[in-house]
N, C-alpha and C. Protein backbone atom coordinates (compact mmCIF):
# COMPACT_ATOMS: atom_id res chain seq x y z
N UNK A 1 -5.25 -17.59 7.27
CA UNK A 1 -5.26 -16.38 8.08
C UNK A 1 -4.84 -16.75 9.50
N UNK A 2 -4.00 -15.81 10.33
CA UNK A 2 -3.81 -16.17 11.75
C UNK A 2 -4.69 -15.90 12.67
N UNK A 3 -4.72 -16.49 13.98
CA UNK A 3 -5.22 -16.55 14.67
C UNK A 3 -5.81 -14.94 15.07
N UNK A 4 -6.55 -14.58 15.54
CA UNK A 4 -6.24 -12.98 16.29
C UNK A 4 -5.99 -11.78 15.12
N UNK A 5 -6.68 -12.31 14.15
CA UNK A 5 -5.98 -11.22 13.09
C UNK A 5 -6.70 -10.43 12.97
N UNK A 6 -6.52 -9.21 11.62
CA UNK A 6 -7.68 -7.93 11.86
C UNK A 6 -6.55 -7.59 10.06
N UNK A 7 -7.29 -6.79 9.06
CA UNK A 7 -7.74 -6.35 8.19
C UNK A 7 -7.22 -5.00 7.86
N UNK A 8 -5.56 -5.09 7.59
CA UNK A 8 -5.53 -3.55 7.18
C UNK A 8 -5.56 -2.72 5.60
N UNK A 9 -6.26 -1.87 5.39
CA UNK A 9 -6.08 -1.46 3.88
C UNK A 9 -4.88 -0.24 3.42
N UNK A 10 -3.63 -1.24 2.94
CA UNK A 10 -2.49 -0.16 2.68
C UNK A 10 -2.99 1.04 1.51
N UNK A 11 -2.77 1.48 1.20
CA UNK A 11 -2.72 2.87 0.38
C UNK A 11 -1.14 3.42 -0.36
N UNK A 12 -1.20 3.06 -1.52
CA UNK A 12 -0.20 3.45 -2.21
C UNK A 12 -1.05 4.46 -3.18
N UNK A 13 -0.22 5.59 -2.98
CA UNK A 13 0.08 6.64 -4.17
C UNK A 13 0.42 6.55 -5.27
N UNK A 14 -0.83 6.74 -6.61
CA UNK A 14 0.12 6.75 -7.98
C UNK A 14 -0.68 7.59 -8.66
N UNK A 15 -0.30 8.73 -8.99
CA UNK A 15 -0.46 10.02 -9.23
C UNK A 15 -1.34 10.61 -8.65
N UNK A 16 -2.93 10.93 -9.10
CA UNK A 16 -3.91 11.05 -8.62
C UNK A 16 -5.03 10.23 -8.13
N UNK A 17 -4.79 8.88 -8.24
CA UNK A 17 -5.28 7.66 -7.56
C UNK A 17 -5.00 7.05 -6.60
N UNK A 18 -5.15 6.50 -5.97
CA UNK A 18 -5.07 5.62 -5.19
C UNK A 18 -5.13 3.91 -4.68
N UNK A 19 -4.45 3.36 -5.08
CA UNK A 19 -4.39 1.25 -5.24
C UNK A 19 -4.32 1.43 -3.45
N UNK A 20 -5.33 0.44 -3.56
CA UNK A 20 -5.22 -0.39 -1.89
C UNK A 20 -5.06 -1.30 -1.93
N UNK A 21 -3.92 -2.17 -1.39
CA UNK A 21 -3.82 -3.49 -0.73
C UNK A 21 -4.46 -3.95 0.77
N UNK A 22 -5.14 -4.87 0.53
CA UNK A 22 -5.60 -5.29 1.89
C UNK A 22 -4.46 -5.93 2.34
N UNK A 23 -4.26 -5.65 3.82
CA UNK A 23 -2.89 -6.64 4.17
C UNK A 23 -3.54 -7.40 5.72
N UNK A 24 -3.12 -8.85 5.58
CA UNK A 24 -3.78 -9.47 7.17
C UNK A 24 -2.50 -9.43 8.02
N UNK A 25 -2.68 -9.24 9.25
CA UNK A 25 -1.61 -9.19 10.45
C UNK A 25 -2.79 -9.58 11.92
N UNK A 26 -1.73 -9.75 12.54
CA UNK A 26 -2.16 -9.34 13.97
C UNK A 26 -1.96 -7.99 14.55
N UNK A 27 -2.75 -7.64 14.98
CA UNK A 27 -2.32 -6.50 15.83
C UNK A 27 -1.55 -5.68 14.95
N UNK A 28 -1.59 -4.96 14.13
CA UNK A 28 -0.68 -4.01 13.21
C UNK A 28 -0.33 -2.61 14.03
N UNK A 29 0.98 -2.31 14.18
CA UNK A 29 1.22 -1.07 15.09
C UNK A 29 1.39 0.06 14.15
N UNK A 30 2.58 -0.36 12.90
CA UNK A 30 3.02 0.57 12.35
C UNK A 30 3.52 -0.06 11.13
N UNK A 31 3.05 0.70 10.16
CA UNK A 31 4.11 0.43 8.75
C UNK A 31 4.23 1.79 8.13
N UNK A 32 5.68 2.11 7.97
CA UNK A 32 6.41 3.07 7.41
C UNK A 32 6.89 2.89 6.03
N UNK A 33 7.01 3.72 5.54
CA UNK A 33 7.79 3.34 3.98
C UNK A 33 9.31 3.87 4.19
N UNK A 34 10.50 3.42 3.91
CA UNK A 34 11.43 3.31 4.18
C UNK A 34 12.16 3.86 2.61
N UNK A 35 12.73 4.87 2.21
CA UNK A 35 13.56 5.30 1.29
C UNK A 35 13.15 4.73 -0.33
N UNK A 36 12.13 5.32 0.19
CA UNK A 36 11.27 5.04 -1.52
C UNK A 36 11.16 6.27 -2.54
N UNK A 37 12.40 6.87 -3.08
CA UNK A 37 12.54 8.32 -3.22
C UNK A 37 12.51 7.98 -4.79
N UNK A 38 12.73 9.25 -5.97
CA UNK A 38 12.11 9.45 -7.38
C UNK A 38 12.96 8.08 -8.37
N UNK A 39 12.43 7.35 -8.88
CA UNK A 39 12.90 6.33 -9.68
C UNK A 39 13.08 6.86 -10.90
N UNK A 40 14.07 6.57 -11.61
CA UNK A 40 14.08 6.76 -13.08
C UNK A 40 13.98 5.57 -13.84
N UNK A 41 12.84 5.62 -14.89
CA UNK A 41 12.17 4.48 -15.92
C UNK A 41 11.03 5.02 -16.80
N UNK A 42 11.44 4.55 -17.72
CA UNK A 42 10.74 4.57 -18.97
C UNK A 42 9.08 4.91 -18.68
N UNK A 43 8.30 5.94 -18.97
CA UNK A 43 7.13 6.15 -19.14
C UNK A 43 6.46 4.76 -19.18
N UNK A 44 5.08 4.51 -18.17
CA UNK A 44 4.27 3.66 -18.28
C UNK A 44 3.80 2.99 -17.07
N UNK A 45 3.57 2.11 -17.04
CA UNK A 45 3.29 1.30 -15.63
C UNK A 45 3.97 0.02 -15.76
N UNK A 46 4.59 0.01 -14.01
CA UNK A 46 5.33 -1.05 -13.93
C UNK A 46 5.92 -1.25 -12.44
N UNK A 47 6.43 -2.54 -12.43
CA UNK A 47 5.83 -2.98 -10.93
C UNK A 47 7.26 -2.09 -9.90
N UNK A 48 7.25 -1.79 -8.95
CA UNK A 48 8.66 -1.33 -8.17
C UNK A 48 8.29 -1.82 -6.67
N UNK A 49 9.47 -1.87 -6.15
CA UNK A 49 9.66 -2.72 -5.11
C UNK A 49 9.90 -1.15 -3.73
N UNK A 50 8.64 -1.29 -2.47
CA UNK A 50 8.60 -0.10 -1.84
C UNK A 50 8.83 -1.25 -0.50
N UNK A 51 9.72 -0.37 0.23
CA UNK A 51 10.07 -0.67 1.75
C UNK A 51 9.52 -0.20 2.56
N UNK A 52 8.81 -1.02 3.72
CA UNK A 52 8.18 -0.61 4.77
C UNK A 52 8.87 -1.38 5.94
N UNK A 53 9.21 -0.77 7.41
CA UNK A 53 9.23 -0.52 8.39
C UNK A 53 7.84 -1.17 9.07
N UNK A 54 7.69 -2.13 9.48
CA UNK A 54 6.60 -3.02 9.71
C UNK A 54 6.92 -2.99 11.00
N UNK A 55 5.99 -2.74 11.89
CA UNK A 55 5.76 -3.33 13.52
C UNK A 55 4.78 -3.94 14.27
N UNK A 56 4.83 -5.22 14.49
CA UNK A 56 3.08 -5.49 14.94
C UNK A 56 3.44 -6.24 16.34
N UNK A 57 2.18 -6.13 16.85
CA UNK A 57 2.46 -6.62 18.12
C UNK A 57 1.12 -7.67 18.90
N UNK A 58 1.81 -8.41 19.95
CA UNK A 58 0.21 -9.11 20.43
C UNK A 58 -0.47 -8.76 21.35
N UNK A 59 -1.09 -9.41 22.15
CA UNK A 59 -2.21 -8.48 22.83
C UNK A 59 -1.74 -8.10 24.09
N UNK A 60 -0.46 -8.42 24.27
CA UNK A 60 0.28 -8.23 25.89
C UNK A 60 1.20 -7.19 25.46
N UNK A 61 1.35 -7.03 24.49
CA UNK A 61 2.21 -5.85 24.16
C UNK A 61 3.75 -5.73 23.29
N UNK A 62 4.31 -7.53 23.37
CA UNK A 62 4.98 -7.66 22.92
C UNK A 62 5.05 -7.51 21.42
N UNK A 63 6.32 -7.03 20.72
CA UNK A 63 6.39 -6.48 19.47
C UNK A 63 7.51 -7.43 18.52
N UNK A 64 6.96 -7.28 17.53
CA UNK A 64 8.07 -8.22 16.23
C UNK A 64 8.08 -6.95 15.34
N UNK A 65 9.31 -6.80 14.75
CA UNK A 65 9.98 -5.69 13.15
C UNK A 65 10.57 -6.13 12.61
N UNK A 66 10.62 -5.46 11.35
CA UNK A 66 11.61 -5.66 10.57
C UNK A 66 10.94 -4.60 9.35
N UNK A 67 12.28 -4.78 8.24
CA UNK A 67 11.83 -3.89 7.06
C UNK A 67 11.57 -5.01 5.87
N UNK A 68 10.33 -5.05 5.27
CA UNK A 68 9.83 -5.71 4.62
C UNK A 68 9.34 -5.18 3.11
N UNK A 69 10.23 -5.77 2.15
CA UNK A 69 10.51 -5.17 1.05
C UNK A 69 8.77 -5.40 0.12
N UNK A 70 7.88 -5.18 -0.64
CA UNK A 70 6.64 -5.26 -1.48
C UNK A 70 6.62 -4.31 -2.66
N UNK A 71 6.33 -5.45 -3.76
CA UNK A 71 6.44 -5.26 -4.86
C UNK A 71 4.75 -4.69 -5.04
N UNK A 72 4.81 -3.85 -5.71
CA UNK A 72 3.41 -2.96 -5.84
C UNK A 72 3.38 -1.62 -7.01
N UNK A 73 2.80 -1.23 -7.83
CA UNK A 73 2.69 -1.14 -8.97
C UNK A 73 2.78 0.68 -9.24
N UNK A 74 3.30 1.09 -10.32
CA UNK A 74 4.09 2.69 -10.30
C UNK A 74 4.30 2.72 -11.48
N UNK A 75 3.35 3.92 -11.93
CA UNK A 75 3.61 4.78 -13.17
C UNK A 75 2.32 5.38 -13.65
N UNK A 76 2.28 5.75 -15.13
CA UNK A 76 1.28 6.39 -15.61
C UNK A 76 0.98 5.57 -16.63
N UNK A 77 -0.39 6.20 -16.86
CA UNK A 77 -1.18 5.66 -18.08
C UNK A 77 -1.76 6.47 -19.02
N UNK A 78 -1.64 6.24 -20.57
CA UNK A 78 -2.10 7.87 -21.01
C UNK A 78 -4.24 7.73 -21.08
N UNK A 79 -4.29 8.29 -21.22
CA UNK A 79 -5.88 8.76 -21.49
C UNK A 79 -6.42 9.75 -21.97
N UNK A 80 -7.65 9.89 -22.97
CA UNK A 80 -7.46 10.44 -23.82
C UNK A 80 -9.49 11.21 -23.13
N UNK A 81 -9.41 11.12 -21.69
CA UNK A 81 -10.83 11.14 -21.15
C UNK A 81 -10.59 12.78 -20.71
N UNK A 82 -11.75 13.37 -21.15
CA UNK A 82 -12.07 14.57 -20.77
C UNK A 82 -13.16 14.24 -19.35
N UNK A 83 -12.11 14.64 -18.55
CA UNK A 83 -12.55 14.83 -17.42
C UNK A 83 -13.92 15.28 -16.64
N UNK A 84 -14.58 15.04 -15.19
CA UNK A 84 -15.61 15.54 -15.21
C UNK A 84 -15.31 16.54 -14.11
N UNK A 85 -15.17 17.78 -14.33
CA UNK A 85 -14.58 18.69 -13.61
C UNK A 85 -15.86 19.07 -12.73
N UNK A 86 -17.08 19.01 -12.58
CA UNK A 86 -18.00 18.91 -11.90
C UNK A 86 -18.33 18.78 -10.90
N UNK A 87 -18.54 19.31 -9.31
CA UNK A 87 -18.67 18.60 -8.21
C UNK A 87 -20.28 17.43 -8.15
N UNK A 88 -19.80 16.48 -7.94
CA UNK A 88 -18.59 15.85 -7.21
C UNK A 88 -17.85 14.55 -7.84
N UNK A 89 -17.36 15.25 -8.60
CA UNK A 89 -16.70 14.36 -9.53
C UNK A 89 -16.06 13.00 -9.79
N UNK A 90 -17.53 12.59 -9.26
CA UNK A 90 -17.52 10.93 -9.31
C UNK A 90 -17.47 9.83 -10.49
N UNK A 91 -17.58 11.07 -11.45
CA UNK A 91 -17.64 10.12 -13.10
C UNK A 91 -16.05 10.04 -13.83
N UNK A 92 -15.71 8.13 -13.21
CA UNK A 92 -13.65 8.38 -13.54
C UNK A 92 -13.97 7.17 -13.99
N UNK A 93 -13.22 7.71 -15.52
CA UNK A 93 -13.15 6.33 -16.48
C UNK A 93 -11.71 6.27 -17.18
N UNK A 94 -10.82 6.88 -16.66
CA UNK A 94 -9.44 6.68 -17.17
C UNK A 94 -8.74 5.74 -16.85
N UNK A 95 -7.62 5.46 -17.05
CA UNK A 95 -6.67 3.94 -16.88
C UNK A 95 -5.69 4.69 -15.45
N UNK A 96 -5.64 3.96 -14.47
CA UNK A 96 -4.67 3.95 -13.49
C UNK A 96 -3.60 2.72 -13.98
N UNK A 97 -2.52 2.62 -13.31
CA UNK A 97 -1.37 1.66 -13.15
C UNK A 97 -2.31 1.18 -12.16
N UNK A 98 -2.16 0.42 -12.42
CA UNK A 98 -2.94 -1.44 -10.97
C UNK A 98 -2.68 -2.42 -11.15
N UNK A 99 -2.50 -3.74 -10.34
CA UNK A 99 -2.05 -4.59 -10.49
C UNK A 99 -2.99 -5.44 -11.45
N UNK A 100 -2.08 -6.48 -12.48
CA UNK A 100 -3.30 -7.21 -12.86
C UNK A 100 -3.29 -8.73 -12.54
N UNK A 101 -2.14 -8.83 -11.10
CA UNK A 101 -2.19 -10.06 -10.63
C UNK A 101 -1.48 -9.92 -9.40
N UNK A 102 -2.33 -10.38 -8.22
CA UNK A 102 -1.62 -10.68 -6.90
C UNK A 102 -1.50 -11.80 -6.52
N UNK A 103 -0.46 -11.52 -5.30
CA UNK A 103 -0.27 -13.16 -4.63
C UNK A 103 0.23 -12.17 -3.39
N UNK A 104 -0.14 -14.04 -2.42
CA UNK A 104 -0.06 -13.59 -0.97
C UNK A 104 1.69 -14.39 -0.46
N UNK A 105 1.83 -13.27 0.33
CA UNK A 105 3.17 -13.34 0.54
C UNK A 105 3.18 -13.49 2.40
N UNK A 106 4.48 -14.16 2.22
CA UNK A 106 3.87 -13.89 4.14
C UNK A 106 5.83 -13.78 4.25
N UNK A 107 6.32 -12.81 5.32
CA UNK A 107 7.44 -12.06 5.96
C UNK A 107 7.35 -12.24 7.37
N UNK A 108 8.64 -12.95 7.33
CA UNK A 108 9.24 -13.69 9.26
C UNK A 108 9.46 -11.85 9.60
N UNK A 109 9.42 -11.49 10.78
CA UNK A 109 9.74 -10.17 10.98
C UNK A 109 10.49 -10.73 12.31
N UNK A 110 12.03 -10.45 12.03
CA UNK A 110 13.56 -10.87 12.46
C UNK A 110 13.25 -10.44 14.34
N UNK A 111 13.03 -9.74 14.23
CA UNK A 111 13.41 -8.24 15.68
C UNK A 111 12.32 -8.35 16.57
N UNK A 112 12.28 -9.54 17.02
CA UNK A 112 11.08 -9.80 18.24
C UNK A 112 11.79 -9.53 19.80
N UNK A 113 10.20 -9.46 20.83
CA UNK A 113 10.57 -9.50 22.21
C UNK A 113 10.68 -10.50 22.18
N UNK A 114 11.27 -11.23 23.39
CA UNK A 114 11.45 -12.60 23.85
C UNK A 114 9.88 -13.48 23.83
N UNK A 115 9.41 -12.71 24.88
CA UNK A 115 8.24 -13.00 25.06
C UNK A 115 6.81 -12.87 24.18
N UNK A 116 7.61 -12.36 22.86
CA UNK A 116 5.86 -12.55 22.01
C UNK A 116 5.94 -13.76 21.26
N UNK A 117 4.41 -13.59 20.64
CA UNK A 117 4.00 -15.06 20.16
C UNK A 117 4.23 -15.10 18.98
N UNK A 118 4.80 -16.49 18.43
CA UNK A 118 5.15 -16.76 17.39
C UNK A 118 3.91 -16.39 16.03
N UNK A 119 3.30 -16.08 16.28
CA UNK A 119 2.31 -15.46 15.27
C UNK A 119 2.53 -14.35 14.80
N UNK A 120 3.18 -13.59 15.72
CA UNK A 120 3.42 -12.23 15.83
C UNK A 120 4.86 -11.82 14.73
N UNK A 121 5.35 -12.78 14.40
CA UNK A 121 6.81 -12.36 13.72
C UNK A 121 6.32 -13.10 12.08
N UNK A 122 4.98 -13.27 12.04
CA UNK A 122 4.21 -13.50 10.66
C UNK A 122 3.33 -12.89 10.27
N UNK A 123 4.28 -11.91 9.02
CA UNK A 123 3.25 -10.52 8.34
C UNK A 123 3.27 -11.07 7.39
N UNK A 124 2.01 -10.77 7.03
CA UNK A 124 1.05 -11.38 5.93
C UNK A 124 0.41 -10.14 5.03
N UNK A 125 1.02 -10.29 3.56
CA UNK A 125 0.40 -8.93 2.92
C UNK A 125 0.00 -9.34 1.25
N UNK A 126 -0.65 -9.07 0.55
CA UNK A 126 -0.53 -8.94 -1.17
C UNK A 126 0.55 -8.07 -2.29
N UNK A 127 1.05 -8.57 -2.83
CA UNK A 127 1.79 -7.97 -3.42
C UNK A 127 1.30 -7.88 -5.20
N UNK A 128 1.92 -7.18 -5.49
CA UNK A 128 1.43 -7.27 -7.08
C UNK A 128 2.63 -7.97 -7.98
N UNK A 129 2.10 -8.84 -8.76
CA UNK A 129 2.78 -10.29 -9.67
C UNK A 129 3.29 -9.52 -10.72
N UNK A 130 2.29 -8.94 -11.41
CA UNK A 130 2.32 -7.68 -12.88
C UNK A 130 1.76 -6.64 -13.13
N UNK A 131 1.44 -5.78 -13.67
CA UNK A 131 1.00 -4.51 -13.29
C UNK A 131 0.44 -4.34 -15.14
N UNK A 132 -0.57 -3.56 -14.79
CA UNK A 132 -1.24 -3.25 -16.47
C UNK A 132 -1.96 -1.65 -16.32
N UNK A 133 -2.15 -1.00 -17.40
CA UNK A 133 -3.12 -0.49 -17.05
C UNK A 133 -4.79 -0.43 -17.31
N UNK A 134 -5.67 0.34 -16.42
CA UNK A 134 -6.70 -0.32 -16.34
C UNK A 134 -8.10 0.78 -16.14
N UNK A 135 -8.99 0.91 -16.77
CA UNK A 135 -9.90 1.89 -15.98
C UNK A 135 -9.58 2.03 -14.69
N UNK A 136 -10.42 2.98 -14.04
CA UNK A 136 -10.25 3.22 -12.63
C UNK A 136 -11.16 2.38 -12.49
N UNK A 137 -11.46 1.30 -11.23
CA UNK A 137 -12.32 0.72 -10.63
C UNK A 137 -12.06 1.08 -8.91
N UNK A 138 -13.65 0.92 -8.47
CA UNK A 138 -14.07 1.58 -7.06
C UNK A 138 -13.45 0.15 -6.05
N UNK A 139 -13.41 -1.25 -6.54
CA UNK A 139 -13.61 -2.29 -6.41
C UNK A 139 -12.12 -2.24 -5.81
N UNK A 140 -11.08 -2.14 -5.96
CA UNK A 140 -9.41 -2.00 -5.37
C UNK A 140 -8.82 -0.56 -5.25
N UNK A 141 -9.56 0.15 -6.19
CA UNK A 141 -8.81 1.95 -6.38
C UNK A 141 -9.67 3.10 -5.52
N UNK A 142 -9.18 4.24 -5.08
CA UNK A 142 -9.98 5.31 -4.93
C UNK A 142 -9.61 6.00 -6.14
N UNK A 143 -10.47 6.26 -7.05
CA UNK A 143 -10.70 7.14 -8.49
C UNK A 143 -10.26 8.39 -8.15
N UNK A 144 -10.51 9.41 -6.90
CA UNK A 144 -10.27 10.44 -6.30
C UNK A 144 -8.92 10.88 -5.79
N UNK A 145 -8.53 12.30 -5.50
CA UNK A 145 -7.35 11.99 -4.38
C UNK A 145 -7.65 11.88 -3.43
N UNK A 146 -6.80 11.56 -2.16
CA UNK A 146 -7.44 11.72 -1.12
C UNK A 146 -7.41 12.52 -0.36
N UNK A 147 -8.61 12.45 1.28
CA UNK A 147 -8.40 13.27 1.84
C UNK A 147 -7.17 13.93 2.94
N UNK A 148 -7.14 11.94 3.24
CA UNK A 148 -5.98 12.04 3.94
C UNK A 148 -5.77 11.00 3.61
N UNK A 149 -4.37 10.43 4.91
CA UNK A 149 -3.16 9.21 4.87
C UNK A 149 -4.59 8.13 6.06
N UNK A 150 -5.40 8.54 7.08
CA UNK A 150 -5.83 8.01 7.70
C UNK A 150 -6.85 6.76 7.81
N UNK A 151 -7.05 5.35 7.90
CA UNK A 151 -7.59 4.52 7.56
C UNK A 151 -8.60 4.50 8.68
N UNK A 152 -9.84 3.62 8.28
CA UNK A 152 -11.20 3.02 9.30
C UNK A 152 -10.61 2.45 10.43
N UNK A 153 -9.13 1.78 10.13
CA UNK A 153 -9.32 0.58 11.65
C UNK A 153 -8.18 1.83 12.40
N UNK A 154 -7.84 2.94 12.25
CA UNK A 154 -7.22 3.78 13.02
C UNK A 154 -5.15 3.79 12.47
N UNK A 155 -5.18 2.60 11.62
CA UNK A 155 -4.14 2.66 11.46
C UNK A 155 -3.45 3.02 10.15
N UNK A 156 -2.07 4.04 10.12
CA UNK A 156 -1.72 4.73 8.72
C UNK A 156 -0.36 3.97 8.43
N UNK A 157 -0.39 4.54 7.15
CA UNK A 157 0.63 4.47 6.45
C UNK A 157 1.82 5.54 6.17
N UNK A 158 2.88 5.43 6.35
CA UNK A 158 3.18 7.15 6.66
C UNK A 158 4.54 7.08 5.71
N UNK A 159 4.16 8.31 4.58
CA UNK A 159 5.63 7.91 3.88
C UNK A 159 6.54 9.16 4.26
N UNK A 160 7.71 7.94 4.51
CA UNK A 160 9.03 9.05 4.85
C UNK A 160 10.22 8.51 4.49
N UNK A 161 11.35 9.30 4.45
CA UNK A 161 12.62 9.34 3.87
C UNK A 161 12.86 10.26 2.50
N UNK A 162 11.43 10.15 1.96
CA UNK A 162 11.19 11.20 0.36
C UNK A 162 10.82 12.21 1.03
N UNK A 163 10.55 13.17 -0.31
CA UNK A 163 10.23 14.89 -0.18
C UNK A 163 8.82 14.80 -0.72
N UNK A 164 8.06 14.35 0.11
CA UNK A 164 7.08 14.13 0.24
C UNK A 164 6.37 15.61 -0.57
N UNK A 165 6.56 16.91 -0.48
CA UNK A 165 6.01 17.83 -0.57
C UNK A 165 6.06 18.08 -2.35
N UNK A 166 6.73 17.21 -2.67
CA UNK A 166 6.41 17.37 -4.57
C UNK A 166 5.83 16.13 -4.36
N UNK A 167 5.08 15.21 -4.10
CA UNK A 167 4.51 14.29 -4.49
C UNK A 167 2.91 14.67 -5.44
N UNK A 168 2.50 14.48 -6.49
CA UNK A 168 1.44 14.81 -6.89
C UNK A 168 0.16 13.99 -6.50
N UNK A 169 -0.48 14.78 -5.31
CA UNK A 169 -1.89 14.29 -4.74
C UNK A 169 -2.68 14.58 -4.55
């Protein structure tokens, strides 16, 4: 882990669930998803490669970017679970797409100030190895949709370049 670091939890969309990657950085400003629009492939789960727009910076202000490609996991799973339509419908035992193996990856980010610190142009994230499907677990997934895009340490994830407005969430 680097020096000065801090704990962000990404949030990828896959249907009505939710997979979080924890990702370590310094100082995290911004990560965007970059032209991640409708894929065509075979029914099921399986791993696809989503672009983010990464910006982090150090404590003086100076900034490192770049677009940093992560492999992370997309599709459906069938299930045969009658739902608990109930408020508050905390009882989820169906299969999401999730990874069933990560590894840590670390990305030089090209597009620095002069003056920032070499720590700063090293993003550090998890990616997914293979993808299966899997009950829902509370332990990496939100079982739920969500409420919003907004995370605990203040910082989001924001997808753009798609038509965001058919996304099912």
């Amino acid at each position: 882990m680097l020096a000065d670091s801090a704990t962000l939890t990404l949030v990828i969309f896959v249907g009505t669930s939710v997979v979080l990657i924890s990702v370590s950085s310094s100082s995290l400003s911004e990560i965007k998803p970059i032209n991640n629009g409708h894929i065509v492939t075979p029914l099921g789960c399986h791993r696809r490669v989503y672009t983010y727009k990464v910006t982090q910076s150090d404590l003086q202000g100076h900034e490192c970017w770049d677009y940093v490609s992560v492999w992370s996991c997309w599709g459906r799973c069938d299930s045969s679970e009658i739902s608990d339509w109930k408020f508050p419908y905390k009882r989820s035992f169906h299969p999401v797409c999730v990874h069933a193996q990560r590894q840590l990856v670390v990305a030089i980010l090209k597009n620095c100030h002069p003056k920032a610190k070499d720590s700063v142009s090293k993003y550090q994230y998890m990616e997914a190895v293979n993808c299966h499907c899997q009950t829902c677990s509370t332990q990496d997934t939100s079982c739920e949709a969500p409420a919003n895009n907004e995370m605990a340490g203040g910082s989001r994830a924001i997808m753009v370049g798609a038509d965001t407005k058919n996304l099912d969430y």
